[in-house]
Protein backbone atom coordinates (compact mmCIF):
# COMPACT_ATOMS: atom_id res chain seq x y z
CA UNK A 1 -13.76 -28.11 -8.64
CA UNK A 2 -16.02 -28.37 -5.23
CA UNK A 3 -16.00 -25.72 -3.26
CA UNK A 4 -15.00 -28.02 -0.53
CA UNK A 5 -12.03 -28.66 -2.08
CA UNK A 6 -10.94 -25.40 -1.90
CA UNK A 7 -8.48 -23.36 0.82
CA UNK A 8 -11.52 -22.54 2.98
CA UNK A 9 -9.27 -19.57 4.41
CA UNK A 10 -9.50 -18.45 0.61
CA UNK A 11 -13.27 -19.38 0.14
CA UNK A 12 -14.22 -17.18 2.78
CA UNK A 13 -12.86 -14.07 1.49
CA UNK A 14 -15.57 -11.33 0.41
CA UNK A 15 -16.05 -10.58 -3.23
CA UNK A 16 -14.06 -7.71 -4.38
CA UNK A 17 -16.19 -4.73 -4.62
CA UNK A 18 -14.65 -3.34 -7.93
CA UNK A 19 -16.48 -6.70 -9.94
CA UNK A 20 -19.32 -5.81 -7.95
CA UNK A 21 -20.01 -2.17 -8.63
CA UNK A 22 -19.35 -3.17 -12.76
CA UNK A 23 -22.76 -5.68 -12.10
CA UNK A 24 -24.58 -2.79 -11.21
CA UNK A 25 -23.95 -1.34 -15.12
CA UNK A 26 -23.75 -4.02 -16.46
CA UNK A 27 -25.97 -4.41 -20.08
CA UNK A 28 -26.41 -0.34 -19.20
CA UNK A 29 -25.39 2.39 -22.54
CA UNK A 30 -24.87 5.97 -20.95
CA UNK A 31 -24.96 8.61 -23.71
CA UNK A 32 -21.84 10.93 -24.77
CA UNK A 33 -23.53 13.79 -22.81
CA UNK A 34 -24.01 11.79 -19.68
CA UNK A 35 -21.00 9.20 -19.72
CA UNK A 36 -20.32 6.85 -17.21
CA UNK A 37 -17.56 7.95 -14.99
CA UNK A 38 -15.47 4.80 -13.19
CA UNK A 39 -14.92 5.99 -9.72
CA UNK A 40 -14.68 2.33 -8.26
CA UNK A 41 -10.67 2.13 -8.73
CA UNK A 42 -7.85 3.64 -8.56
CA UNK A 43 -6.77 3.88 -12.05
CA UNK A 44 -7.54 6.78 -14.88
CA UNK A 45 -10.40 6.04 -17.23
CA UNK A 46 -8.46 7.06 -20.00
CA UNK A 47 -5.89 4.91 -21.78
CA UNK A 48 -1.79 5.82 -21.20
CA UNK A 49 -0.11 8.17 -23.31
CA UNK A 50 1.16 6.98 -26.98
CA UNK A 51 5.24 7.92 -25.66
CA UNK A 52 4.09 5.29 -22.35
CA UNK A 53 2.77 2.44 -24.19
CA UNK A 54 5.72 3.14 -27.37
CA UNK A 55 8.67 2.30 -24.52
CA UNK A 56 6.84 -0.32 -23.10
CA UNK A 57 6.61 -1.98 -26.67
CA UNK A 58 10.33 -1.28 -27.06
CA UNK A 59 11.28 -2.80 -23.73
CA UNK A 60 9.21 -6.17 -24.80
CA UNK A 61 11.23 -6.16 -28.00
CA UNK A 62 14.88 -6.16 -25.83
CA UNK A 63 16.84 -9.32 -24.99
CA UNK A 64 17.13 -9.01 -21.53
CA UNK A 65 13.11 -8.54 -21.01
CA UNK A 66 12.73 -12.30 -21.50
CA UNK A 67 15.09 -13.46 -18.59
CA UNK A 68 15.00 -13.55 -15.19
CA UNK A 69 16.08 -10.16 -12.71
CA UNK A 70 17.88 -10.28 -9.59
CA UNK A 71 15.12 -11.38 -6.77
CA UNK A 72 14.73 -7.93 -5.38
CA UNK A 73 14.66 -6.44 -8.76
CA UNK A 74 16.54 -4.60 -11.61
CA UNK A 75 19.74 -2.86 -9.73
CA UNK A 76 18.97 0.86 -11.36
CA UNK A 77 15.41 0.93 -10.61
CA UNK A 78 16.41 -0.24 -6.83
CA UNK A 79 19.00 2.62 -6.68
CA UNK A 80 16.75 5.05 -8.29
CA UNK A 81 14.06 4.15 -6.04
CA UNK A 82 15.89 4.45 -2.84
CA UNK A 83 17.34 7.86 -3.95
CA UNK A 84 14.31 9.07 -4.93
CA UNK A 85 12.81 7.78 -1.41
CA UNK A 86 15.42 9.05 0.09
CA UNK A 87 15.06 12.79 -1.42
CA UNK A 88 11.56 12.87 -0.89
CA UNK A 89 10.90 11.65 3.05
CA UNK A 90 14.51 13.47 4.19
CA UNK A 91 15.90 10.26 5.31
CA UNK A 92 18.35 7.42 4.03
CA UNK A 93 17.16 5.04 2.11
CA UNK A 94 19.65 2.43 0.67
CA UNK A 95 19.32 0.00 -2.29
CA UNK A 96 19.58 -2.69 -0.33
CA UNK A 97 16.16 -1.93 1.57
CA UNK A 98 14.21 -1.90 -1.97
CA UNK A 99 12.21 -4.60 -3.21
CA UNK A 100 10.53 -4.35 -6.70
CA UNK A 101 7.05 -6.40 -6.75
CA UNK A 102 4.78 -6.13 -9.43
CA UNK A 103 2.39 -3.70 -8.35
CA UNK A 104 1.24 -2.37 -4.45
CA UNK A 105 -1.17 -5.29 -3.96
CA UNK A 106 2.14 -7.64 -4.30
CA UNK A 107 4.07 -5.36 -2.11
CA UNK A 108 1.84 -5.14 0.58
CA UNK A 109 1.13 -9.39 0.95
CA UNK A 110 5.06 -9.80 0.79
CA UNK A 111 5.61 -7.24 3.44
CA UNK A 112 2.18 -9.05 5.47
CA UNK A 113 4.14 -12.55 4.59
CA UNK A 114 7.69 -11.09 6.21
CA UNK A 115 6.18 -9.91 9.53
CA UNK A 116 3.04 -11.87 10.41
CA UNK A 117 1.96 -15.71 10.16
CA UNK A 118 -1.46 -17.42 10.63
CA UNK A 119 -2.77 -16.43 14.28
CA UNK A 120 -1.32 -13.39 14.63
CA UNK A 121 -2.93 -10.01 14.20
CA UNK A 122 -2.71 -6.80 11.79
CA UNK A 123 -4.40 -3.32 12.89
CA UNK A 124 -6.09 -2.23 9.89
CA UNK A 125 -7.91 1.53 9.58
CA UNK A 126 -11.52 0.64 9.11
CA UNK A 127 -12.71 1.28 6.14
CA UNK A 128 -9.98 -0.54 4.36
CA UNK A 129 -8.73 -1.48 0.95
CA UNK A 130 -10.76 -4.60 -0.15
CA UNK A 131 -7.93 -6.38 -0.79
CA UNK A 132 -5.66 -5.82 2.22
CA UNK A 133 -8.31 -7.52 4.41
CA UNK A 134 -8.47 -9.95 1.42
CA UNK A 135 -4.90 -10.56 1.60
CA UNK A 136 -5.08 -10.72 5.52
CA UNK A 137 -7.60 -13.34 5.50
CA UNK A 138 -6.32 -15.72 3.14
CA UNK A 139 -3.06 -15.90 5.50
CA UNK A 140 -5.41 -16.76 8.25
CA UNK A 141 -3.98 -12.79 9.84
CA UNK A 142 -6.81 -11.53 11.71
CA UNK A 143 -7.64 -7.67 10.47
CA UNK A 144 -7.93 -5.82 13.61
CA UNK A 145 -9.93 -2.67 12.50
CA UNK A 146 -9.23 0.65 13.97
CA UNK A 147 -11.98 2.83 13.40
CA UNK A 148 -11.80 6.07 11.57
CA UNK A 149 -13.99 8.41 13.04
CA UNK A 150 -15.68 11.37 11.76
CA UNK A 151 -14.74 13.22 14.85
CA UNK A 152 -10.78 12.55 14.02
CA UNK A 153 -11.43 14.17 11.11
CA UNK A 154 -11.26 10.59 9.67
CA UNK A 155 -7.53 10.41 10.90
CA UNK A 156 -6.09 7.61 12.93
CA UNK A 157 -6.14 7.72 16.28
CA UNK A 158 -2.60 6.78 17.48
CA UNK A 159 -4.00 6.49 21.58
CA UNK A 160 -6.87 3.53 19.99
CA UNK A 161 -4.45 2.08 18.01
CA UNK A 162 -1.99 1.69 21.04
CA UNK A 163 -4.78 -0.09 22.80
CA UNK A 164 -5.51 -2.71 19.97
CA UNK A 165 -2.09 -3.62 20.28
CA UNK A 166 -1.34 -7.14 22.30
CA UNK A 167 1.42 -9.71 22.21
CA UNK A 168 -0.25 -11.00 18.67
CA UNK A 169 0.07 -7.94 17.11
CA UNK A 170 2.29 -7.66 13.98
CA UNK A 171 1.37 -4.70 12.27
CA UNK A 172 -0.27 -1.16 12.03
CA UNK A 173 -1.51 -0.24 8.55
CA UNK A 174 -1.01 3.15 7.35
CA UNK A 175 -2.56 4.84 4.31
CA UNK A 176 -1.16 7.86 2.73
CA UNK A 177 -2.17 9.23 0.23
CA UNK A 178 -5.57 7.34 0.13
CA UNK A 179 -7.96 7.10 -2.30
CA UNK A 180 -10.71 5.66 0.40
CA UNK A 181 -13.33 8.78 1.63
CA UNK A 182 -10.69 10.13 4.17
CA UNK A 183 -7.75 12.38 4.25
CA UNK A 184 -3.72 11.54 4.06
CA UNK A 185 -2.78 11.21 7.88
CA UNK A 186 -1.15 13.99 8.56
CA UNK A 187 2.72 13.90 9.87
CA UNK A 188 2.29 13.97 13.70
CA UNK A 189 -0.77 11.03 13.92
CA UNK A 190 1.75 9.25 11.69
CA UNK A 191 4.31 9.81 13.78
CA UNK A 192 3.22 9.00 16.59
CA UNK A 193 1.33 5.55 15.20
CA UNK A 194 4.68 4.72 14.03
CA UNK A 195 6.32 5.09 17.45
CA UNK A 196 3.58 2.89 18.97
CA UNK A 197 4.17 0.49 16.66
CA UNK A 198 7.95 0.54 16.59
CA UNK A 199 7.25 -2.07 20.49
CA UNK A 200 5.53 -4.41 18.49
CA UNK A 201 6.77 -5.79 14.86
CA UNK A 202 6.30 -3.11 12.03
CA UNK A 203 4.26 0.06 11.29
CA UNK A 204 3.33 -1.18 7.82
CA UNK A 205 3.02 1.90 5.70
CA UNK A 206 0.79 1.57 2.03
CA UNK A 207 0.55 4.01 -0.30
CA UNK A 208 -1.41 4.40 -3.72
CA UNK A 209 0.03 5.04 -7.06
CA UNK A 210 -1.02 8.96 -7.09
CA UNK A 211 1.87 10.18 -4.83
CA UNK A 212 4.11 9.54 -1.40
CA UNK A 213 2.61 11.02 1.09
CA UNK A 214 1.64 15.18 2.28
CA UNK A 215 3.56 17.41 0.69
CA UNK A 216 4.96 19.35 3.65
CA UNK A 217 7.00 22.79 4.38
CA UNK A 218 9.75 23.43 1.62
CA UNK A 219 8.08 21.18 -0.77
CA UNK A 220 9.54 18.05 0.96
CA UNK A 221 6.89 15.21 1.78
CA UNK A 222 6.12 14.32 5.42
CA UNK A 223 6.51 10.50 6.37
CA UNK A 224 9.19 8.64 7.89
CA UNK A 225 12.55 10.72 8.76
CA UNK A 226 13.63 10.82 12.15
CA UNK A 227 13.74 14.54 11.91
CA UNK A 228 13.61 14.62 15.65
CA UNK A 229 16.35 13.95 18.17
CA UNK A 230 17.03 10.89 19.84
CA UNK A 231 14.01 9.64 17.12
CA UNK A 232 14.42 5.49 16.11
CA UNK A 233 15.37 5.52 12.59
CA UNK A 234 12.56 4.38 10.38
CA UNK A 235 14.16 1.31 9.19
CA UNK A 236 13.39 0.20 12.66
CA UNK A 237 9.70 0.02 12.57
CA UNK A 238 8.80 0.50 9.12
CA UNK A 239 7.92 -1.34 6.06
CA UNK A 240 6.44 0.37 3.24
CA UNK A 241 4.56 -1.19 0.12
CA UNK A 242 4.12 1.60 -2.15
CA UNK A 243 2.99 2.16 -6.09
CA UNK A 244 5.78 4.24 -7.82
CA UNK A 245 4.64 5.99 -10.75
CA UNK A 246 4.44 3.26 -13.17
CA UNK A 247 0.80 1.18 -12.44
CA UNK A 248 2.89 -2.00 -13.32
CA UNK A 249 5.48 -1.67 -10.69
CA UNK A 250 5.51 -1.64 -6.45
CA UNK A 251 7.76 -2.03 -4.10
CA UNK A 252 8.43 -3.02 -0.47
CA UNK A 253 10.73 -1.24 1.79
């Protein structure tokens, strides 16, 4: 196919940088007492455990694998999700606000899709995930970045991100945990990022498949209850694509 032919929206997009850094070893042997350790992605170098890939086997084998799901996925998973959610943010989560996508990437471009169209804009932490700008740009969303600084302690700065905002704005992306070279926000930047955004569209929260957040006080994890007085409830301002603990499933909130 010319190139010409193609979505030039999509033709523009960067390579992704995973490909990329497998180039640079590429044709390269590393010996047993030196071997190459993948830190390019978030996924273990090692393959799953025997009992992992034995269910997954089984569950290809069952009837119901080969039809079609309800659109916003299997009704235990949705339940179990939401009460899991629920248990570990200290809010209410209900079914009805889960979404089951196959995998984070999904999650996040159907949660993009729901709140933003071409021409309007996203604030995105800079540096980013490769493929949330990637996902961004093909919509024809610009990626507003807000700049992690070293001075921040690499955390968000909710006062810069209330300035990016305009009437175009959409959405504020949130990381947490992140696998990027920068901590988890902790909860009170969070917070307050996801009050600023709550007066424009969304605070779009994205999380990785290692966990759900900072585990806070009393071993519950810090994120989005309105464990303050008078505080909007998250469903108000919130979407959340997150990886649960299986690397084949996501979900949007």
């Amino acid at each position: 196919m010319d190139r010409r032919d193609v979505n030039p929206l999509v033709a523009a997009t960067e390579a992704p940088p995973i490909a990329e850094a497998w180039r640079w070893v590429e044709g390269r042997s590393f010996p047993a007492d030196k071997p190459l350790i993948d830190l390019c992605q978030a996924v273990p170098g090692y393959p799953p455990a025997d009992a992992l890939t034995a269910h997954l086997a089984e569950q290809v084998r069952a009837p119901d694998t080969a039809r079609y799901t309800a659109i916003d996925g299997i009704p235990p998973l949705t339940a179990a999700l939401a009460r899991r959610t629920g248990s570990l943010y200290g809010g209410e989560v209900t079914a009805g606000e889960v979404l089951i996508t196959a995998g984070c990437n999904q999650a996040f471009a159907v949660a993009v899709m729901g709140l933003a169209r071409a021409g309007d804009n996203v604030i995105l932490p800079a540096p980013w995930y490769f493929n949330h700008k990637m996902t961004l740009d093909m919509l024809g969303i610009e990626a507003r970045p807000l700049a992690l600084r070293e001075e921040n302690g690499l955390i968000p700065d909710p006062a810069e991100a209330e300035r990016l905002i305009d009437a175009g704005t959409r959405a504020l992306v949130l990381i947490s945990p992140t696998t990027r070279p920068a901590p988890s926000p902790r909860p009170t930047p969070s917070r307050r990022c996801t009050n600023c955004a709550s007066g424009v569209a969304s605070s779009c929260c994205s999380t990785r498949p290692t966990a759900t957040f900072r585990i806070g006080r009393g071993g519950r994890r810090t994120g989005f209850s309105s464990d303050r007085a008078g505080s909007a409830p998250w469903s108000n301002s919130t979407a959340s694509p997150r990886s649960t603990a299986s690397p084949a499933t996501g979900s949007a909130r």
